[in-house]
C-alpha atoms as a PDB file:
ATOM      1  CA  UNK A   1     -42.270  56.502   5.305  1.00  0.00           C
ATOM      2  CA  UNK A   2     -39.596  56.688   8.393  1.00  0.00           C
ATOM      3  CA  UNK A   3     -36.269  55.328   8.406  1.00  0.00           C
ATOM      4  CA  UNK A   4     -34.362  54.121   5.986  1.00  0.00           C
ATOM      5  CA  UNK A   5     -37.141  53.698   3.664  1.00  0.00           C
ATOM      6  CA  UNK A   6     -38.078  56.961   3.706  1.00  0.00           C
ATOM      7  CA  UNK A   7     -34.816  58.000   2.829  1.00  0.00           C
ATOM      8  CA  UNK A   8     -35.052  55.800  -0.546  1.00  0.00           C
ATOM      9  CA  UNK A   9     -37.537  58.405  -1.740  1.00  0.00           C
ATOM     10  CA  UNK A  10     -36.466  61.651  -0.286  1.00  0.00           C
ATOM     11  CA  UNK A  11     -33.171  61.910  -2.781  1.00  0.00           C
ATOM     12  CA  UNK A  12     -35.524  62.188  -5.765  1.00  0.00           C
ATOM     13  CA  UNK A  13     -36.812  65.680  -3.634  1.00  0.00           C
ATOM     14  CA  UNK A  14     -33.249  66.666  -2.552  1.00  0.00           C
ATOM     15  CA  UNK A  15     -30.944  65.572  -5.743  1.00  0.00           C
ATOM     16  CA  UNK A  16     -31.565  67.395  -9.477  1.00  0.00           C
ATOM     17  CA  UNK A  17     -30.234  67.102 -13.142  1.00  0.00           C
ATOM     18  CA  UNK A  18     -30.722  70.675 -15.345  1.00  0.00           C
ATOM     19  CA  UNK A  19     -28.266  71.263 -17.835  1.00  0.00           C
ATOM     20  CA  UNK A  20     -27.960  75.165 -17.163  1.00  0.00           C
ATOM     21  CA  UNK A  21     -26.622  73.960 -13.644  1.00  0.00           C
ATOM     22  CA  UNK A  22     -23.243  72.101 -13.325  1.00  0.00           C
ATOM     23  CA  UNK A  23     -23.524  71.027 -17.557  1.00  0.00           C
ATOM     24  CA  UNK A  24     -26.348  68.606 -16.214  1.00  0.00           C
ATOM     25  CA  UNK A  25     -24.515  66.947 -13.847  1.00  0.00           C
ATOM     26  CA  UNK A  26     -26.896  65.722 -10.493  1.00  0.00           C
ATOM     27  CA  UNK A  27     -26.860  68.871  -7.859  1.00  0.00           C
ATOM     28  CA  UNK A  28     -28.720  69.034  -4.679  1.00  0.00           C
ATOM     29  CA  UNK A  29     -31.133  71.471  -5.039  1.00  0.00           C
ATOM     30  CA  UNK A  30     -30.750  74.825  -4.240  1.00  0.00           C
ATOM     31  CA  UNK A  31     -27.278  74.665  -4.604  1.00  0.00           C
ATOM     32  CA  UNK A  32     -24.006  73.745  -7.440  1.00  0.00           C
ATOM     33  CA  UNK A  33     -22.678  71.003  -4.665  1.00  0.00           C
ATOM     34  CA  UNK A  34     -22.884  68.046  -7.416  1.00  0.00           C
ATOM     35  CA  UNK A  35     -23.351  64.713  -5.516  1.00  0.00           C
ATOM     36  CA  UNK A  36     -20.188  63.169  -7.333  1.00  0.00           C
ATOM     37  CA  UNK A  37     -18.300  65.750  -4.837  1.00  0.00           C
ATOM     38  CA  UNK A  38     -20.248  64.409  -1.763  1.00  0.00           C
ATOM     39  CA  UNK A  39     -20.144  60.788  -2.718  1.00  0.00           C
ATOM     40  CA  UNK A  40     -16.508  61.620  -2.863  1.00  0.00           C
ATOM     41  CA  UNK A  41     -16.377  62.994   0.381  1.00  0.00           C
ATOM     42  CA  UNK A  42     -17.857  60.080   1.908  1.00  0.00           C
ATOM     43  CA  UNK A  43     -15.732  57.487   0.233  1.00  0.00           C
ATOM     44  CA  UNK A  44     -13.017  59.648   1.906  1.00  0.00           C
ATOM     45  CA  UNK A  45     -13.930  58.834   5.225  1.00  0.00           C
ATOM     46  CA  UNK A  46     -15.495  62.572   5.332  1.00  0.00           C
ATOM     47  CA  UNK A  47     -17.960  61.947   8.109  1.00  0.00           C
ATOM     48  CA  UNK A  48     -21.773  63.974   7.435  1.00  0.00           C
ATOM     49  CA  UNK A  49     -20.583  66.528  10.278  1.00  0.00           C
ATOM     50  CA  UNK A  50     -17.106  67.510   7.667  1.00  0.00           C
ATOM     51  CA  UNK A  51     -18.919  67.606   4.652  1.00  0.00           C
ATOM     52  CA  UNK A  52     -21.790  69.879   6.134  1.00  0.00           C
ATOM     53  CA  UNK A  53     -18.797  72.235   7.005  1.00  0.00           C
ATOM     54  CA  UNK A  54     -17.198  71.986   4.076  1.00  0.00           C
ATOM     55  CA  UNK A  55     -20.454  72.580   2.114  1.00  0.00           C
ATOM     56  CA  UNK A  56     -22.646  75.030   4.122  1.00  0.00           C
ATOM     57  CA  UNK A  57     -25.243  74.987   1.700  1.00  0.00           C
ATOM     58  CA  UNK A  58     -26.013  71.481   2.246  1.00  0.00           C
ATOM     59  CA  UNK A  59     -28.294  70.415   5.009  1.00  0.00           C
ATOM     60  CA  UNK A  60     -28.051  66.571   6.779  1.00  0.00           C
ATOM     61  CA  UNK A  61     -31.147  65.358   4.533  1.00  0.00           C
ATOM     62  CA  UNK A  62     -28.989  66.144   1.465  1.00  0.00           C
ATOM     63  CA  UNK A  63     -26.368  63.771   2.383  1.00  0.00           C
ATOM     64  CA  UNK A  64     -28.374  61.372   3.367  1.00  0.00           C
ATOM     65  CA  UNK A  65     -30.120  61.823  -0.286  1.00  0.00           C
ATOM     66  CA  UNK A  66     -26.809  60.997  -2.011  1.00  0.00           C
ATOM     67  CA  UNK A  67     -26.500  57.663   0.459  1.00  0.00           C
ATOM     68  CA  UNK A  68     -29.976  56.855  -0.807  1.00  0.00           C
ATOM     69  CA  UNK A  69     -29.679  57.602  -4.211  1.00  0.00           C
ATOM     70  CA  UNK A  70     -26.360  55.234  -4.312  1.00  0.00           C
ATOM     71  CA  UNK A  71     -28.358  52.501  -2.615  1.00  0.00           C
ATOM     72  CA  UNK A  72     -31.546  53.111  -5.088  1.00  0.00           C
ATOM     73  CA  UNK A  73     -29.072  53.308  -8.346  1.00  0.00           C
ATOM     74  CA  UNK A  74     -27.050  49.407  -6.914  1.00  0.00           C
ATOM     75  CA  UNK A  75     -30.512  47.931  -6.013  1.00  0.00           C
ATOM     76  CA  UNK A  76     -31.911  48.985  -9.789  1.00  0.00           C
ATOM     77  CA  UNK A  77     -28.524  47.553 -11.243  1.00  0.00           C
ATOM     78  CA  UNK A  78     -29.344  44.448  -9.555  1.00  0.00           C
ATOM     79  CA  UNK A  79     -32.868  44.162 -10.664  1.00  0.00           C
ATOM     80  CA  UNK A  80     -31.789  45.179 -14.457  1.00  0.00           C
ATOM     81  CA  UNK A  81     -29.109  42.139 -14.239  1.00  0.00           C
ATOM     82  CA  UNK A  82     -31.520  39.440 -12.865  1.00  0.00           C
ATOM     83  CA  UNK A  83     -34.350  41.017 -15.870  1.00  0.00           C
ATOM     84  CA  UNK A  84     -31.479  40.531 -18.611  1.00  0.00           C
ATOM     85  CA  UNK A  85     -30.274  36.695 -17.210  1.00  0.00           C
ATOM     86  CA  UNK A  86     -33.992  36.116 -17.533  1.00  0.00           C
ATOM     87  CA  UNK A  87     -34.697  37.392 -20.566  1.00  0.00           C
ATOM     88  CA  UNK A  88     -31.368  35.769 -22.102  1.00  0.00           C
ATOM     89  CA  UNK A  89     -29.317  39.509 -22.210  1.00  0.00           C
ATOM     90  CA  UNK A  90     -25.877  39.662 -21.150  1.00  0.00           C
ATOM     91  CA  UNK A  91     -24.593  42.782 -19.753  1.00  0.00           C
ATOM     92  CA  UNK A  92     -21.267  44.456 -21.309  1.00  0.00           C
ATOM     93  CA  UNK A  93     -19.871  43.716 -17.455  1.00  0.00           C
ATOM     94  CA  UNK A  94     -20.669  40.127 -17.808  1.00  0.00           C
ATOM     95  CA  UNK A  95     -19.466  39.683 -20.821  1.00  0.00           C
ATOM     96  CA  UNK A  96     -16.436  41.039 -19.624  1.00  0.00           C
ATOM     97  CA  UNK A  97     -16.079  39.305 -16.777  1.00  0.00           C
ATOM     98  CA  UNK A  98     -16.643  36.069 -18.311  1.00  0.00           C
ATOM     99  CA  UNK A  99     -13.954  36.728 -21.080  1.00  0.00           C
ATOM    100  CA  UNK A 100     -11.504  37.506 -18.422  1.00  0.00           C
ATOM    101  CA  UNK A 101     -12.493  34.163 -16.582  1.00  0.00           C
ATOM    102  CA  UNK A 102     -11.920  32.381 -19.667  1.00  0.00           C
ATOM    103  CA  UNK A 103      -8.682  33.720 -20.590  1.00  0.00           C
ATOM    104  CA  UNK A 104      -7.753  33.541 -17.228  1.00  0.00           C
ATOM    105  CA  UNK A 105      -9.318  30.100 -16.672  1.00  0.00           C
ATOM    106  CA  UNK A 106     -10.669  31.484 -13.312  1.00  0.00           C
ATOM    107  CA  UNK A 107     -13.685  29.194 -12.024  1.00  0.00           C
ATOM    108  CA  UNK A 108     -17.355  30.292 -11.252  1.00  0.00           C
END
């Protein structure tokens, strides 16, 4: 795969979980960067070219990998929420969100 795409499957290369590294929390491999700290970054305004200075270990792929990953983890959210309307399950988010639209009397 090229593109985008591609990118979709290279974070399950790039991105780990082992407990003996970072208590478990995802890393990209090779290194104790955790991708909550890159994410971070990002949502900062940090553009690729900062972080990569900031975290020298890290190579372009691996930020791209934590892009990907967040777009892989949404797009499975969104597939588990249309399986559980389907299948009759409510969500603990939807539930919340419809009691707050009911005490707030906020429409659909």
């Amino acid at each position: 795969m090229s593109g985008a795409a591609g990118n979709l499957k290279t974070y399950e290369d790039r991105i780990i979980s082992d407990k003996g590294i970072c208590g478990g929390e995802p890393v990209f491999k090779g290194t104790r960067v955790t991708l909550r700290t890159v994410l971070t970054s990002l949502a900062a305004g940090d553009s690729t070219e900062e972080i990569l200075t900031d975290f020298p270990s890290l190579k372009p792929d691996d930020v791209q990998a934590a892009i990907a990953f967040t777009h892989a983890d949404e797009l499975e959210g969104i597939r588990q929420g249309r399986e559980d309307m389907k299948n009759g399950r409510v969500s603990p988010a939807r539930k919340a969100l419809e009691a707050f639209r009911r005490k707030r009397a906020i429409p659909r």
